[in-house]
Protein backbone atom coordinates (compact mmCIF):
# COMPACT_ATOMS: atom_id res chain seq x y z
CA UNK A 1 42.81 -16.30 0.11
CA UNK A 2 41.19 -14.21 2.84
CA UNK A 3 39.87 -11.84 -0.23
CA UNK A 4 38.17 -14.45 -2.02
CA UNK A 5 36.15 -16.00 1.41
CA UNK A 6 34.96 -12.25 1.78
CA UNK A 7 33.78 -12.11 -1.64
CA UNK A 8 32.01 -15.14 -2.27
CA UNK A 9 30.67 -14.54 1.32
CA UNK A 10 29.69 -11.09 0.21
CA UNK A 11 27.75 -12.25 -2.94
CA UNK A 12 25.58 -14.95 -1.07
CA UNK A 13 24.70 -12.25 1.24
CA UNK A 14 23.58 -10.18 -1.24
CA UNK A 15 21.87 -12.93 -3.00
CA UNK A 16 19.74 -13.53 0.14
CA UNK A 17 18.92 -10.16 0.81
CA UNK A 18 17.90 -9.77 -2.58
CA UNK A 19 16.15 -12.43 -2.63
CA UNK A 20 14.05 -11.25 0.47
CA UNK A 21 13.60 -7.93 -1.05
CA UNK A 22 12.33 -9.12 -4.37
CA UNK A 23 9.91 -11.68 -2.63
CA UNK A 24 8.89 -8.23 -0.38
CA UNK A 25 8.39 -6.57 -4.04
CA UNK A 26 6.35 -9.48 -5.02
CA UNK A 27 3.88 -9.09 -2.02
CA UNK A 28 3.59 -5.48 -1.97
CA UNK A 29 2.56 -5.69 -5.97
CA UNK A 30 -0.05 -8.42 -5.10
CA UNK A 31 -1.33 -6.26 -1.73
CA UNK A 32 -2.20 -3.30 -4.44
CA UNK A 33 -4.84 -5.54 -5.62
CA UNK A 34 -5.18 -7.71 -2.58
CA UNK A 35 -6.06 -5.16 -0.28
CA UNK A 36 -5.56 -7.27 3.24
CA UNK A 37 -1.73 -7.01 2.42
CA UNK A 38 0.16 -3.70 3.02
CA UNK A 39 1.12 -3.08 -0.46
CA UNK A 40 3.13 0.41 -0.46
CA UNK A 41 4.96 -0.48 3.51
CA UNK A 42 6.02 -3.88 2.30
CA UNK A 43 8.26 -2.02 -0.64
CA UNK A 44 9.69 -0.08 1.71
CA UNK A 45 10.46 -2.50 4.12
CA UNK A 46 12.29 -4.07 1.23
CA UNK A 47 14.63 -1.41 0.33
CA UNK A 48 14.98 -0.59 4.07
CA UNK A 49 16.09 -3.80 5.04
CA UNK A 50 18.23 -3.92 1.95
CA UNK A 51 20.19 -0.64 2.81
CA UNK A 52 20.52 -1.83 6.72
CA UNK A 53 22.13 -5.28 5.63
CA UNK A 54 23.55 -4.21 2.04
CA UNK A 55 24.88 -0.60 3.36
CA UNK A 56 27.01 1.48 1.01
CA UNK A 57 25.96 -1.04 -2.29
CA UNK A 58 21.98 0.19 -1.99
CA UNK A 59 20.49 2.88 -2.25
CA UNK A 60 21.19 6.33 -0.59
CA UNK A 61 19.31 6.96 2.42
CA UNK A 62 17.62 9.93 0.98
CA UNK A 63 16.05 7.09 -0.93
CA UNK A 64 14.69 5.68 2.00
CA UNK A 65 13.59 8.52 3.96
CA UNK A 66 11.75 9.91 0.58
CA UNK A 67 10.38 6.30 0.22
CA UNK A 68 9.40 6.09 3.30
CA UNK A 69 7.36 9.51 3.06
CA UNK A 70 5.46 8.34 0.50
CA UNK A 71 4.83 5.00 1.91
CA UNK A 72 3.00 6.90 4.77
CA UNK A 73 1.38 9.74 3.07
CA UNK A 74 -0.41 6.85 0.39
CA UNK A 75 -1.71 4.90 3.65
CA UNK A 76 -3.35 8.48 4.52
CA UNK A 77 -4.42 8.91 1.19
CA UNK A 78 -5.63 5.52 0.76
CA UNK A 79 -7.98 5.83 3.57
CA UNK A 80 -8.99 9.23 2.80
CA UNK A 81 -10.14 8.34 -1.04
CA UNK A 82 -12.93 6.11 0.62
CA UNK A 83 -14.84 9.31 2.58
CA UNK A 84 -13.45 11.51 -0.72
CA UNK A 85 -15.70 9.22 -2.74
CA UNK A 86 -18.24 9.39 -0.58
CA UNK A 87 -18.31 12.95 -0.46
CA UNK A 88 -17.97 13.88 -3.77
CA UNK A 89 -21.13 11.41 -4.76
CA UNK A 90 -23.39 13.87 -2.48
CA UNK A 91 -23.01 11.53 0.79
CA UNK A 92 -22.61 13.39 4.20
CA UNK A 93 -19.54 13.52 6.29
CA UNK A 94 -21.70 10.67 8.32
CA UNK A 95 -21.08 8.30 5.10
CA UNK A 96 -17.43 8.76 4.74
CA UNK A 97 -16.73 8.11 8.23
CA UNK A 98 -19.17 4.99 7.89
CA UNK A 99 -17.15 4.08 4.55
CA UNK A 100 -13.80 4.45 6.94
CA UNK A 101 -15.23 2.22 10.31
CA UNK A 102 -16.60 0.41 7.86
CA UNK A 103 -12.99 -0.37 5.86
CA UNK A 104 -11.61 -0.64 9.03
CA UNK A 105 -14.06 -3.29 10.55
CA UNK A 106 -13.54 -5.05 7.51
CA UNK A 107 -10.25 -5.68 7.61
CA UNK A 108 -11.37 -8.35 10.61
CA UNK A 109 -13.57 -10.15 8.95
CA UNK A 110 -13.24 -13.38 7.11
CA UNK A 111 -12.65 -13.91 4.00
CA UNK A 112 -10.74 -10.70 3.93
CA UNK A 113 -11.10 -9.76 0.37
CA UNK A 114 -14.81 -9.31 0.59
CA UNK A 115 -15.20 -7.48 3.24
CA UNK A 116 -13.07 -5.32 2.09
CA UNK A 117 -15.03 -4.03 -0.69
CA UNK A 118 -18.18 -4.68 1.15
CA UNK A 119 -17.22 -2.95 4.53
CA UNK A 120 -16.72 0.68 3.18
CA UNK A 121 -19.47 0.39 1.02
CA UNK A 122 -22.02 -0.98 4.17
CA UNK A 123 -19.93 1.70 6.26
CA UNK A 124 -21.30 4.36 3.90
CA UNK A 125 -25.01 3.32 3.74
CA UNK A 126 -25.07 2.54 7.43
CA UNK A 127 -23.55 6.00 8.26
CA UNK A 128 -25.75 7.81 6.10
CA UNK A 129 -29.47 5.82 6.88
CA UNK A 130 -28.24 7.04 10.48
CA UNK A 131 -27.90 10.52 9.77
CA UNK A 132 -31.40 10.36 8.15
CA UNK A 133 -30.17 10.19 4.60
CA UNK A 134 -32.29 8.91 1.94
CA UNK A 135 -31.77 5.31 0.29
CA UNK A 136 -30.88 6.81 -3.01
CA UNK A 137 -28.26 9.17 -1.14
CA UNK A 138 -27.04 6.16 0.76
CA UNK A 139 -26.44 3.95 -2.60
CA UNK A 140 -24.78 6.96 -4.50
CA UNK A 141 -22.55 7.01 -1.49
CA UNK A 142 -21.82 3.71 -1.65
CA UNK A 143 -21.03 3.91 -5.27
CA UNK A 144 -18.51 6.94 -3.90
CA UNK A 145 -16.68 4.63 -2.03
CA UNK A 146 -15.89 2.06 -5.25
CA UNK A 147 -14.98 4.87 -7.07
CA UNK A 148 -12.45 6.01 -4.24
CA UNK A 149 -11.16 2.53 -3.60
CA UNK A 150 -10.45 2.53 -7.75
CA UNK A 151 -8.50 5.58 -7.38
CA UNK A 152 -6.49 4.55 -4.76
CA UNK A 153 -6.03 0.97 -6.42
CA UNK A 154 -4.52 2.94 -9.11
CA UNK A 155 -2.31 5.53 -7.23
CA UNK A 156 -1.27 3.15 -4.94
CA UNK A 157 0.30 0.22 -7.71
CA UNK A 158 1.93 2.93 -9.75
CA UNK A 159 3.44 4.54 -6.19
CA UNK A 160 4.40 1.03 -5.87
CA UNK A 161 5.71 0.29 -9.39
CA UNK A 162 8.23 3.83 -9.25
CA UNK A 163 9.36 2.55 -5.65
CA UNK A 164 10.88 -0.73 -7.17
CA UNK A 165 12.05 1.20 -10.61
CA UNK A 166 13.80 3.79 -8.52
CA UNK A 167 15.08 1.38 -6.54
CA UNK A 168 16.74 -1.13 -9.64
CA UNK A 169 18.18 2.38 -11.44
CA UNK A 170 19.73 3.76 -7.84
CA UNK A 171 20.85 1.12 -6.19
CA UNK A 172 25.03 1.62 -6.58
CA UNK A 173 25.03 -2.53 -7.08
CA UNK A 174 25.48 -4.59 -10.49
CA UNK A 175 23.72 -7.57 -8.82
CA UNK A 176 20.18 -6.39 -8.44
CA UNK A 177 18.40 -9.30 -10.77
């Protein structure tokens, strides 16, 4: 009798935690496109909570760590692309760390989603007017820093999309859906 209470008690845990790490899924997916939510940490701090909670069932915690490695190192690269774009569209080093403060900055200002976009790209042209740039070197900046948020738009939702893959093909459960 004991076994059964364990059991069913057992499934409805994992059918809450799963249902918390899908909904973190969910979130992370939309915050590759929706750049005010953390798209690649949000994953992770899916299948980390499910192998806290879950334990031996999840994943193996070479999973996480490895996850969680590449959850940091695309944040890095995800604010690098913006001064790579600027860069590599002849801006100065002034632009991309305008494009940066200027991503940054954004990230305060209402309504998120625009400023965004429009804070690296302001970043780049302020940075480079101020270090006596030319307006045609400040706009090719600026179209450096589109091109680098594009890039990471795209690295970031397929980093995203393996995460949750690797995740449903190594996670030692049946009850994953």
């Amino acid at each position: 009798m004991d076994g059964a209470v364990v059991t069913e008690t057992a499934t409805w845990l994992h059918l809450c935690v799963l249902s918390v790490v899908w909904l973190l899924f969910a979130v992370g997916l939309m915050g590759t496109v929706a750049p005010i939510l953390p798209g690649p940490p949000l994953i992770w701090l899916g299948i980390l909570l499910d192998k806290l909670i879950i334990g031996a069932e999840s994943v193996s915690w070479t999973f996480v760590v490895v996850t969680g490695v590449v959850t940091a190192l695309t944040q890095v690269v995800d604010y690098y692309l913006s001064y790579w774009g600027v860069k590599r569209f002849g801006g100065s080093w002034l632009g991309g760390v305008g494009a940066m403060i200027g991503l940054f900055v954004g990230l305060f200002l209402p309504p998120f989603p625009l400023w965004i976009i429009i804070g690296p790209v302001a970043g780049a042209i302020a940075g480079e007017l101020l270090g006596g740039s030319s307006f045609k070197v400040a706009g090719k900046a600026s179209v450096g820093t589109v091109v680098g948020a594009i890039i990471a738009f795209i690295l970031k939702f397929f980093i995203c999309l393996a995460m949750i893959v690797g995740f449903c093909l190594l996670r030692n459960s049946t009850l994953i859906f």
